[in-house]
Protein backbone atom coordinates (compact mmCIF):
# COMPACT_ATOMS: atom_id res chain seq x y z
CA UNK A 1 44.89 -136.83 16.07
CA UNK A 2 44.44 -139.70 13.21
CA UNK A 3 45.83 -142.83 14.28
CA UNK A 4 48.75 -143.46 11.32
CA UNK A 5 47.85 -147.25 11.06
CA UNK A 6 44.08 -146.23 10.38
CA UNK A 7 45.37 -143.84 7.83
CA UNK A 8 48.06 -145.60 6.12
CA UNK A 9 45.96 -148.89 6.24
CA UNK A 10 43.87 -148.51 2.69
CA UNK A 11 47.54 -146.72 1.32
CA UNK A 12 49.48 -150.51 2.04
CA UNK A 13 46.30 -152.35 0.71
CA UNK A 14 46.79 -150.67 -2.44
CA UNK A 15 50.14 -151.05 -3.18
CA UNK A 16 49.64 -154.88 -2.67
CA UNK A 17 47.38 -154.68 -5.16
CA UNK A 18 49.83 -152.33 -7.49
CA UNK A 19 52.59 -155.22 -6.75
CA UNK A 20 50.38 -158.03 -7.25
CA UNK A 21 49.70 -156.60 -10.66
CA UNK A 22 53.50 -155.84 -11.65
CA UNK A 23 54.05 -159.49 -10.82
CA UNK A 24 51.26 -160.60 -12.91
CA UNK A 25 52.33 -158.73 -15.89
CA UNK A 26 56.17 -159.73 -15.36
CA UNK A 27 54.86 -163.35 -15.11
CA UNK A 28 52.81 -162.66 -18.44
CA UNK A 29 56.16 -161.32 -20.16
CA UNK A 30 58.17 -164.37 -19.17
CA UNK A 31 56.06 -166.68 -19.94
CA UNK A 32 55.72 -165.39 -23.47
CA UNK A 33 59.27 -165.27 -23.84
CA UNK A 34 59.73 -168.68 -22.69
CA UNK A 35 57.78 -169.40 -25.52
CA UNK A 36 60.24 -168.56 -28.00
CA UNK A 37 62.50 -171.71 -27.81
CA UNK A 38 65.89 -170.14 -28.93
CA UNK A 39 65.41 -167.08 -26.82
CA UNK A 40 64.48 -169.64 -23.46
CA UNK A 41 67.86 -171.50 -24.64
CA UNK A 42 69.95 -168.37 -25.07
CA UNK A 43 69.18 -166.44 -21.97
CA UNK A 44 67.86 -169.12 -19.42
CA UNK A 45 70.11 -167.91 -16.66
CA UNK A 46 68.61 -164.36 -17.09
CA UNK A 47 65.01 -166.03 -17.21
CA UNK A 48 65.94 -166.83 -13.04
CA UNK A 49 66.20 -163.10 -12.49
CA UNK A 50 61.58 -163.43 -13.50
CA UNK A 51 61.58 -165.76 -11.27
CA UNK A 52 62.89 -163.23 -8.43
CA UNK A 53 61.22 -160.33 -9.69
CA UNK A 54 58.09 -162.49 -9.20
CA UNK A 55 59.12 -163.42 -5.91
CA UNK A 56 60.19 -160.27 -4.28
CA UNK A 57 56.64 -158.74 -5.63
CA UNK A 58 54.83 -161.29 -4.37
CA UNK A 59 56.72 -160.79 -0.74
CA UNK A 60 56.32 -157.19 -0.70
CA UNK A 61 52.71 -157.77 -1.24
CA UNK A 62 52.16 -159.89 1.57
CA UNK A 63 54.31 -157.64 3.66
CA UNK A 64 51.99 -154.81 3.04
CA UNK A 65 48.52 -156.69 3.49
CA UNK A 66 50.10 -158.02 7.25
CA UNK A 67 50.94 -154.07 8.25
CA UNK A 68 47.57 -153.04 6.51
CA UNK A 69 46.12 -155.81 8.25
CA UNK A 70 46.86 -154.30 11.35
CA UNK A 71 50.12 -156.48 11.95
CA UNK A 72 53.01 -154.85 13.72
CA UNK A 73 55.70 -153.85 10.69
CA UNK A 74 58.85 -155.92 13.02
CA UNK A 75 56.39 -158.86 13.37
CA UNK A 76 55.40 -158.67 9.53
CA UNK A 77 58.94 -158.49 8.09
CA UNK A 78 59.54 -161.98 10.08
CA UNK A 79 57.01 -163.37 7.46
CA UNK A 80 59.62 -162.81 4.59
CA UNK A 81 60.73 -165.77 3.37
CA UNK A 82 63.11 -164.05 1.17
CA UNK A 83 66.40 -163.56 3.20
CA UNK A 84 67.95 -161.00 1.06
CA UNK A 85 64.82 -159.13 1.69
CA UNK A 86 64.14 -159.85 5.30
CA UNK A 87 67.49 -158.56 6.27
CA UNK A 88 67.38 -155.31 4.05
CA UNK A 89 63.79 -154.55 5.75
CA UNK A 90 65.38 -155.37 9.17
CA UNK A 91 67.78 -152.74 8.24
CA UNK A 92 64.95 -149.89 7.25
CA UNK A 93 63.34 -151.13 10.52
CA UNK A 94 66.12 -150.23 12.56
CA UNK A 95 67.35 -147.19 10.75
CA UNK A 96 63.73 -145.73 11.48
């Protein structure tokens, strides 16, 4: 039998890199559209919603490099600095 951390490993790795990307591109789009004074003015509020976009990618990342990393998944979801998204991983965690 394959041992599911072996397997699933190079799978988590991956999707870092996937979200790592995403949040590289969003970055790329805000930035641009920060650029554009009038548009910054009108919607800066919304512009905060990048910054969490950016911030949640960023987590998820690191959350899936620590379990492909070999990392427990309950120990690894401690790392989350987000607490919106620690506690709705703590839920998947416990509904699993």
């Amino acid at each position: 039998m394959h041992d599911p951390a072996r397997l699933y490993a190079p799978l988590h790795a991956a999707l870092a890199v996937e979200l790592r990307d995403l949040r590289l591109q969003i970055e790329g789009i805000a930035a641009l559209m920060v650029g554009d004074e009038a548009l910054a003015l009108t919607y800066i509020e919304q512009f905060q919603d990048f910054d969490l976009i950016i911030q949640r990618a960023e987590e998820s990342a690191r959350l899936l490099d620590s379990i492909a990393g070999g990392r427990c998944p309950h120990d690894a979801v401690e790392q989350v600095r987000l607490s919106a998204v620690q506690d709705r991983l703590r839920t998947a965690l416990r509904a699993a």
